[in-house]
N, C-alpha and C. Protein backbone atom coordinates (compact mmCIF):
# COMPACT_ATOMS: atom_id res chain seq x y z
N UNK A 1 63.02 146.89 121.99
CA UNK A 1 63.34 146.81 123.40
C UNK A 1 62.03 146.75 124.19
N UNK A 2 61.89 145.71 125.00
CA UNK A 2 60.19 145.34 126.23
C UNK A 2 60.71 145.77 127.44
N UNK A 3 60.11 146.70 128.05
CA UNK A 3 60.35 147.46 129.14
C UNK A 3 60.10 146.43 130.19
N UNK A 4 60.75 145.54 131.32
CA UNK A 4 60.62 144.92 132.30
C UNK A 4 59.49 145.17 133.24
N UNK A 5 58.52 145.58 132.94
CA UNK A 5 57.79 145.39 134.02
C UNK A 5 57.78 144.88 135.55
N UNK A 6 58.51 143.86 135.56
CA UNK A 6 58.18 143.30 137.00
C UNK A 6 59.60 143.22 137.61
N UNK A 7 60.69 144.07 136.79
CA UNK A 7 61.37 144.64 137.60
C UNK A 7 61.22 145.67 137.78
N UNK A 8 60.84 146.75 136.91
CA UNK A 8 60.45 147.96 137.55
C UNK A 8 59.49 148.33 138.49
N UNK A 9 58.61 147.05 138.53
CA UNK A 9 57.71 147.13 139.77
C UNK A 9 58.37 147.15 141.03
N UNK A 10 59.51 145.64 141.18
CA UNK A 10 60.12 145.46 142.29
C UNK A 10 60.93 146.52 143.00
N UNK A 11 61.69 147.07 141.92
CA UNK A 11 62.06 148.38 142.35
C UNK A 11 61.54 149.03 142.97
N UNK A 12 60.48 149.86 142.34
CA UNK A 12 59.28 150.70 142.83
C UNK A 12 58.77 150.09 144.00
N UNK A 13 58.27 149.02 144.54
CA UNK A 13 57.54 148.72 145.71
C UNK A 13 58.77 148.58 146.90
N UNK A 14 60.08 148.70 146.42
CA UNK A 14 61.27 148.50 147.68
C UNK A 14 61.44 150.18 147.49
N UNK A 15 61.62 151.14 146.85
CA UNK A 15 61.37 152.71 147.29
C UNK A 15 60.41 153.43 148.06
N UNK A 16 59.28 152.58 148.13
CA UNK A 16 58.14 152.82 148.91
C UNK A 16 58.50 152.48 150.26
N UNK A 17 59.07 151.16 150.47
CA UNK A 17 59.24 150.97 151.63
C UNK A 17 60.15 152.19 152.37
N UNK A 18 61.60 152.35 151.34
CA UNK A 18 62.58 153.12 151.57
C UNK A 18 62.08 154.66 152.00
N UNK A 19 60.70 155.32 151.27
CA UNK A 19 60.57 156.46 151.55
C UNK A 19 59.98 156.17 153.41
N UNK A 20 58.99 155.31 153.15
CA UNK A 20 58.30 155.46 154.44
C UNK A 20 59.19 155.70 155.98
N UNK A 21 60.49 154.55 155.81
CA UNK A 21 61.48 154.26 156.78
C UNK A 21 61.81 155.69 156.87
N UNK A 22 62.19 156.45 155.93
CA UNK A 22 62.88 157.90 155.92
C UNK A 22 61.95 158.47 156.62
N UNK A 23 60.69 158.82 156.21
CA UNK A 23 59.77 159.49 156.73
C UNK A 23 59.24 159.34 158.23
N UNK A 24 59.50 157.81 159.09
CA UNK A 24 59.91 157.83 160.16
C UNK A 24 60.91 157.79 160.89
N UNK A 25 61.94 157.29 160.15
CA UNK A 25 62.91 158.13 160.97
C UNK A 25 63.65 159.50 161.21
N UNK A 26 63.04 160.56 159.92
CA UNK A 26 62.65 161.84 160.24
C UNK A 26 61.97 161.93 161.84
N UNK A 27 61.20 161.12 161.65
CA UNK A 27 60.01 161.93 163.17
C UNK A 27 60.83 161.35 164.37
N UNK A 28 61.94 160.71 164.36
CA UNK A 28 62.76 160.30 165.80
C UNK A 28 64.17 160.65 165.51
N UNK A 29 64.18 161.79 164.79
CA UNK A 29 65.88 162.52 164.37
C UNK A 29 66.80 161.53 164.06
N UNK A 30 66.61 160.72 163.67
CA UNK A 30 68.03 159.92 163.07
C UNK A 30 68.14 160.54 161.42
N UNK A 31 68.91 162.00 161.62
CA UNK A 31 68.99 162.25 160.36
C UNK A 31 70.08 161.82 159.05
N UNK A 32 70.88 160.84 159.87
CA UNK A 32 71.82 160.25 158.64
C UNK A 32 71.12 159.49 158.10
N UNK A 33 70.38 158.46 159.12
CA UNK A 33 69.46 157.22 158.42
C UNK A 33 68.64 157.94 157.22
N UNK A 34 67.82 159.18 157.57
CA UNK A 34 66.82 159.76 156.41
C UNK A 34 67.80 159.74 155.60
N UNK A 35 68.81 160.37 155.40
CA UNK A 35 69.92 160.70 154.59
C UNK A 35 70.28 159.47 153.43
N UNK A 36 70.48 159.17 154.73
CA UNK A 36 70.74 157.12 153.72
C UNK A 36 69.70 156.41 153.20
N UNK A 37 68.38 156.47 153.59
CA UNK A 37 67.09 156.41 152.77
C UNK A 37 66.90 157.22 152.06
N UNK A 38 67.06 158.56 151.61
CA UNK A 38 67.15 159.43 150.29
C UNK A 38 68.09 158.58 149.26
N UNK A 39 69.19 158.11 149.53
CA UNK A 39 70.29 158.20 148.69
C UNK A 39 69.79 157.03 148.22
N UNK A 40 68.94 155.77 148.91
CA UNK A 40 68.51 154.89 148.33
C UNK A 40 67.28 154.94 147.27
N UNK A 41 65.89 156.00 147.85
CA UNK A 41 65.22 155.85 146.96
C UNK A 41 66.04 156.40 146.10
N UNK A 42 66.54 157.28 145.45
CA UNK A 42 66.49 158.33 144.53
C UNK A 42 67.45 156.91 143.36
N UNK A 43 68.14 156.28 144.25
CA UNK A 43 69.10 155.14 143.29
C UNK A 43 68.07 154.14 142.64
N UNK A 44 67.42 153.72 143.17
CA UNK A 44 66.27 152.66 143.30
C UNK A 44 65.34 153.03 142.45
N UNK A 45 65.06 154.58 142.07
CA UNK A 45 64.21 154.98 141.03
C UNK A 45 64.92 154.90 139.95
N UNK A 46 66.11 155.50 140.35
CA UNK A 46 67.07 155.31 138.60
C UNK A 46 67.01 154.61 138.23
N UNK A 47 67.45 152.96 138.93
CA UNK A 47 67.46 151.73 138.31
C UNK A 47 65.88 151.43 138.11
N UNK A 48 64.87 151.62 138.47
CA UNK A 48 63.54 151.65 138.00
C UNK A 48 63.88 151.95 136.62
N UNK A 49 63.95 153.64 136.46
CA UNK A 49 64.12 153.59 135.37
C UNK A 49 64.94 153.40 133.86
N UNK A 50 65.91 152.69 134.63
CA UNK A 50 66.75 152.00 133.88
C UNK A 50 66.57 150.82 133.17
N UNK A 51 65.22 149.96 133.86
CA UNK A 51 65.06 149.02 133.55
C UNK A 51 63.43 149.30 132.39
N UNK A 52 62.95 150.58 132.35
CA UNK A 52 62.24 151.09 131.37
C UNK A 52 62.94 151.17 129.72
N UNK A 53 64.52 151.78 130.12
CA UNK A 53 65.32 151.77 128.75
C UNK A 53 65.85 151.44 128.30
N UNK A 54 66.55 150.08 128.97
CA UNK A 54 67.48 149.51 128.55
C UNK A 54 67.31 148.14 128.77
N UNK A 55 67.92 147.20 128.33
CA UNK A 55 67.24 145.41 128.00
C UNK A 55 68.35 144.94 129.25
N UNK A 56 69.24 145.02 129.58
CA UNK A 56 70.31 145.05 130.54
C UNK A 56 69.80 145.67 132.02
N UNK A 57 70.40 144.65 133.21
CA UNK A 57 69.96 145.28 134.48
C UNK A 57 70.76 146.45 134.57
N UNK A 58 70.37 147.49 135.76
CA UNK A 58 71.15 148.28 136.01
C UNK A 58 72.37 147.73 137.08
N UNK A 59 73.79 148.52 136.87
CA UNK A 59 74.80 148.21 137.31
C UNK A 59 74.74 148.37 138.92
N UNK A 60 75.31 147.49 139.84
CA UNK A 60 75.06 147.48 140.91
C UNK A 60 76.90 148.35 141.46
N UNK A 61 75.93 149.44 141.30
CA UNK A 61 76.81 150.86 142.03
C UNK A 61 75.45 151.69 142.54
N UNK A 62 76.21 152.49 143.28
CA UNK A 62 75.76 153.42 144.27
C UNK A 62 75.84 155.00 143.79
N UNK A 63 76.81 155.01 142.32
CA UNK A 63 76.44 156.13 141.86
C UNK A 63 75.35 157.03 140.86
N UNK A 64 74.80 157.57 141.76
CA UNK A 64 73.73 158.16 141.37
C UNK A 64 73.85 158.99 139.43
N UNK A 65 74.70 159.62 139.26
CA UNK A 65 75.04 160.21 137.83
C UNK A 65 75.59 159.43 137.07
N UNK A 66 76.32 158.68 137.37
CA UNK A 66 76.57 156.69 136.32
C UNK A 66 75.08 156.43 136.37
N UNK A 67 74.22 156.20 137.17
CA UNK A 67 73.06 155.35 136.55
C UNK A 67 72.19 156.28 135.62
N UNK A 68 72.00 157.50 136.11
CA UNK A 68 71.02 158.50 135.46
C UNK A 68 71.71 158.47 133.92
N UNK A 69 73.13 158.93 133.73
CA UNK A 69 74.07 158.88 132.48
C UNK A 69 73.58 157.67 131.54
N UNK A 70 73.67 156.47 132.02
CA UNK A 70 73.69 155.11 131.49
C UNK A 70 72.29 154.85 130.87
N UNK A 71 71.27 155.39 131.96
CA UNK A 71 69.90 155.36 131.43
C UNK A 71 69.25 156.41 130.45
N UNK A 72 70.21 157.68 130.32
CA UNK A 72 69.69 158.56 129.47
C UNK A 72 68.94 159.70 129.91
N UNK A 73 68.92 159.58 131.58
CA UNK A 73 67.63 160.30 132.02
C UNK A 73 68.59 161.95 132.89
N UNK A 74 70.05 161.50 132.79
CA UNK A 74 70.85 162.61 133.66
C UNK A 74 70.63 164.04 132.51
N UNK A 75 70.50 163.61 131.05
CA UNK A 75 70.62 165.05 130.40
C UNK A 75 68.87 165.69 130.29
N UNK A 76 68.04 164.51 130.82
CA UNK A 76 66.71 165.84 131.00
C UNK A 76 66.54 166.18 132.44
N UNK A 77 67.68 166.08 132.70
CA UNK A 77 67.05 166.70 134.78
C UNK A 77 67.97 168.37 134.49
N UNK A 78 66.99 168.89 135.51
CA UNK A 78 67.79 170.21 135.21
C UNK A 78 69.24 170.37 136.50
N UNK A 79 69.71 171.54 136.42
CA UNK A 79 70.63 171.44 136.93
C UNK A 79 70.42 171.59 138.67
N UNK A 80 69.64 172.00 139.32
CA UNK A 80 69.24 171.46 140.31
C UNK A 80 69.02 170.31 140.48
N UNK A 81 68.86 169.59 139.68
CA UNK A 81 68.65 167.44 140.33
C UNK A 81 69.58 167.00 139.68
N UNK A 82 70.56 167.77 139.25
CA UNK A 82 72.13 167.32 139.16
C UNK A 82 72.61 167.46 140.17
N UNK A 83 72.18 168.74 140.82
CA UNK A 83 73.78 169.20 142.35
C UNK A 83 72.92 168.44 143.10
N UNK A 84 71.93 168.08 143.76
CA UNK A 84 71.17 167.11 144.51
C UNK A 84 71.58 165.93 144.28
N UNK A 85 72.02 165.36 143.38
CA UNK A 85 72.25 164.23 143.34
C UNK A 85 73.96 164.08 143.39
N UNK A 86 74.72 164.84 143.28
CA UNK A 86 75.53 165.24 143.97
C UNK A 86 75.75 165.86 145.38
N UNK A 87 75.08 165.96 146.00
CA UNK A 87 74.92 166.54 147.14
C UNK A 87 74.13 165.40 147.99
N UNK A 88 74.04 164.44 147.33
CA UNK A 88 73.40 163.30 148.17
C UNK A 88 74.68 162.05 148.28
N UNK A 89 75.53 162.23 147.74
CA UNK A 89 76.86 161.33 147.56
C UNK A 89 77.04 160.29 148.66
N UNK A 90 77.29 161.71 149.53
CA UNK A 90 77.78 161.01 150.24
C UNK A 90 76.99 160.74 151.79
N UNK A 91 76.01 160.60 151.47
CA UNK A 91 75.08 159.84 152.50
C UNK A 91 74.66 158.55 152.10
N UNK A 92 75.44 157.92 151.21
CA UNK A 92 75.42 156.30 151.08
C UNK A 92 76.55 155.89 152.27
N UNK A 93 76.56 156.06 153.47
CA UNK A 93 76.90 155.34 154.57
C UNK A 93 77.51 154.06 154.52
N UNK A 94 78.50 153.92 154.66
CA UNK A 94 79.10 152.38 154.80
C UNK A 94 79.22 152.24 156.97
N UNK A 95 78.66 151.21 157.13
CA UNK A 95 78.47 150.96 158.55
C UNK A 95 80.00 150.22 159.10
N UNK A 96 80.73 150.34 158.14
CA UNK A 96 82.38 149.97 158.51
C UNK A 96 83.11 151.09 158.67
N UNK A 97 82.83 152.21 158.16
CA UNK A 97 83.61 153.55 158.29
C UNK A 97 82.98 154.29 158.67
N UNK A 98 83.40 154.75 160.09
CA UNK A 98 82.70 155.84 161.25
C UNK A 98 82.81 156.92 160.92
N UNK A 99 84.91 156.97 160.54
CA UNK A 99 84.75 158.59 160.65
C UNK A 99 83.71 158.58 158.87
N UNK A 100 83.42 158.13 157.97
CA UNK A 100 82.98 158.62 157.25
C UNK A 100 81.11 158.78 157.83
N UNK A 101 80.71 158.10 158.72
CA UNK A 101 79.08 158.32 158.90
C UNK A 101 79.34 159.54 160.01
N UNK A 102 80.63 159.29 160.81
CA UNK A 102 80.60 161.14 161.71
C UNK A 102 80.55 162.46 160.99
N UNK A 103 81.49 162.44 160.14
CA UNK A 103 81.56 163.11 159.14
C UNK A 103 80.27 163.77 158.63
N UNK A 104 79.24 162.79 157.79
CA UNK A 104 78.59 163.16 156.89
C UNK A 104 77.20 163.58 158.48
N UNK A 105 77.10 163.18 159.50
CA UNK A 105 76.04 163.26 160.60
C UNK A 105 76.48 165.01 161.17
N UNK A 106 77.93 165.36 161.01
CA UNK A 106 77.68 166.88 161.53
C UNK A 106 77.33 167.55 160.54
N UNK A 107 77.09 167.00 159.61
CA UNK A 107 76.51 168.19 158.26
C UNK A 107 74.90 168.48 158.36
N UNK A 108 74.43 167.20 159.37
CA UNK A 108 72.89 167.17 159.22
C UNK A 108 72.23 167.61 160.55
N UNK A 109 71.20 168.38 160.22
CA UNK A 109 70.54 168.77 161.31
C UNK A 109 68.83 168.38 161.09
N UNK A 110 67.93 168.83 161.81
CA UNK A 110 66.72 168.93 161.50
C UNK A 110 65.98 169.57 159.69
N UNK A 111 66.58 170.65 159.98
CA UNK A 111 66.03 171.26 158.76
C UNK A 111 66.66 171.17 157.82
N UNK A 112 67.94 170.60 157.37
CA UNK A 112 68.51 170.50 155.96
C UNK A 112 68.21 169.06 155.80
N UNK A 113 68.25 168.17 156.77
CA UNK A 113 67.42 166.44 156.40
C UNK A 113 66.05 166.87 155.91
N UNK A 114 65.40 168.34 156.79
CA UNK A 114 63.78 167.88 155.97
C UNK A 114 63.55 168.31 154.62
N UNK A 115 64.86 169.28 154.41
CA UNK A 115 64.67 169.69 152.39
C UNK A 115 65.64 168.53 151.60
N UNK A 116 66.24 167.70 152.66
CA UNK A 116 66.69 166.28 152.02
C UNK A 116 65.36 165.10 151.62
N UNK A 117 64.59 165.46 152.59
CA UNK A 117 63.96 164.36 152.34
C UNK A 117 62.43 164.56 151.17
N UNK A 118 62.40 166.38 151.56
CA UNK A 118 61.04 166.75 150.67
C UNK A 118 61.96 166.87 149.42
N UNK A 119 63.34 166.80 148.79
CA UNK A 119 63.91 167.02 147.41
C UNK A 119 64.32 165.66 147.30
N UNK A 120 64.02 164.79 147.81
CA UNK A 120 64.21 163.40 147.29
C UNK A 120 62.38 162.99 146.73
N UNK A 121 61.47 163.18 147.40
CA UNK A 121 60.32 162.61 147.15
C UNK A 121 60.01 163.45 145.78
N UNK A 122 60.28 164.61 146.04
CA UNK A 122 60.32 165.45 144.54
C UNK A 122 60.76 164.88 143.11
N UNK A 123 62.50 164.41 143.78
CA UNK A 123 63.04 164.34 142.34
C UNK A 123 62.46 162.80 142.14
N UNK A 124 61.67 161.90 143.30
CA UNK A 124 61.27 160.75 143.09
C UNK A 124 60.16 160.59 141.95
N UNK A 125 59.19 161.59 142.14
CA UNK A 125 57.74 161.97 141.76
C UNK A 125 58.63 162.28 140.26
N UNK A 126 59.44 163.22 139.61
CA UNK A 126 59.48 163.42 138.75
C UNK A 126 59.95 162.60 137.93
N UNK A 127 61.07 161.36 138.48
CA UNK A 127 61.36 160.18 137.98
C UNK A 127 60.02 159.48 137.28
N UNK A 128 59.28 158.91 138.21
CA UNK A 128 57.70 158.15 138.38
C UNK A 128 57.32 158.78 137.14
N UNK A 129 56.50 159.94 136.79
CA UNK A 129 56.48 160.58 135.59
C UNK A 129 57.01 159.97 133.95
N UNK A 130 58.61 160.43 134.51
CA UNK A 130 59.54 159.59 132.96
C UNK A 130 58.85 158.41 132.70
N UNK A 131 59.04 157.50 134.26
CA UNK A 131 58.48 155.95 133.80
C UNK A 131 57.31 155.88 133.17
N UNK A 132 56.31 156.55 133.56
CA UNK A 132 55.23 156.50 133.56
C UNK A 132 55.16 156.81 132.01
N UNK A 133 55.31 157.72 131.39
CA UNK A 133 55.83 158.77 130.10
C UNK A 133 56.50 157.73 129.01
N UNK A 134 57.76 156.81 129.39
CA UNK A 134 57.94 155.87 128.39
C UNK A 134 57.22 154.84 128.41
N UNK A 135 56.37 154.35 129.56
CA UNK A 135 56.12 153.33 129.33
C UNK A 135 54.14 153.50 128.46
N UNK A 136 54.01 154.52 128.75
CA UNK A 136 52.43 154.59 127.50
C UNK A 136 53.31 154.86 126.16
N UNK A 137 54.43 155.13 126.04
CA UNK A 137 54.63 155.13 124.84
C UNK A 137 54.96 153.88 124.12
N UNK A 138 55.05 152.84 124.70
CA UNK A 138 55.04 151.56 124.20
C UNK A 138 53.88 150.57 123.99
C-alpha cells in the first residue's frame, strides 16, 4: 500500500485554511461558524489520514467515527477524542435547516467555542503526529 501524498497534502493545506477562518471568526463571535470550522478540520484530518492507510479515497460523509473507524485511527484515540468527536456532531450545520443551526447556536457561547476550538487544534496536532508516524515508517 503507497501512501498518497498529494492527497494528503491537499487535505492538509484546506485544514489550514479551515483552522485560520475558525480562529477569526472566534475574534468576531460567530461561534457556530468556529463550530462548523472545527467539525471540518477535525474531518479533513481524518480523511488526511485516511488517505495515509488505505489505497481507497475516504468516503464523502460528515461522520467523524465512520472515518476514524474505517481508517483504523478511532481505536488509538482515547476516550476523550471519542466524546469530542461526538460532541462535535452536530455542528456540521446544514444552511437549509435553521431550526437545526438555532438549535446547535444556543448551546454556544464565548467560552465553550474557545475549548471547541483549542480541542480541535489539539486533537488536530495529534492526528498530524499519526501521519507523520506512518508515513517515516514507509
Amino acid at each position: 500500500m503507497m501512501a498518497d501524498k498529494e492527497k494528503i497534502k491537499r487535505w492538509l493545506s484546506i485544514v489550514d485554511e479551515d483552522l485560520s477562518v475558525a480562529d477569526d471568526l472566534y475574534k468576531t463571535g460567530h461561534w457556530l461558524y468556529v463550530g462548523f470550522m472545527c467539525h471540518q478540520v477535525i474531518e479533513k484530518t481524518l480523511k488526511a489520514y485516511w488517505c495515509v492507510c488505505r489505497d481507497d479515497d475516504p468516503p464523502y460523509l460528515h461522520d467523524h467515527d465512520r472515518i476514524a473507524k474505517g481508517c483504523g485511527l478511532y481505536t488509538k484515540m482515547s476516550e476523550e477524542q471519542k466524546d469530542f468527536l461526538q460532541g462535535i456532531r452536530d455542528l456540521n450545520i446544514e444552511a437549509r435547516y435553521q431550526d437545526a443551526k438555532d438549535a446547535a447556536s444556543r448551546k454556544l457561547n464565548s467560552d465553550n467555542t474557545a475549548k471547541i476550538l483549542e480541542t480541535t487544534k489539539h486533537l488536530h496536532e495529534w492526528i498530524l503526529k499519526r501521519i507523520t508516524e506512518k508515513l517515516s515508517t514507509r
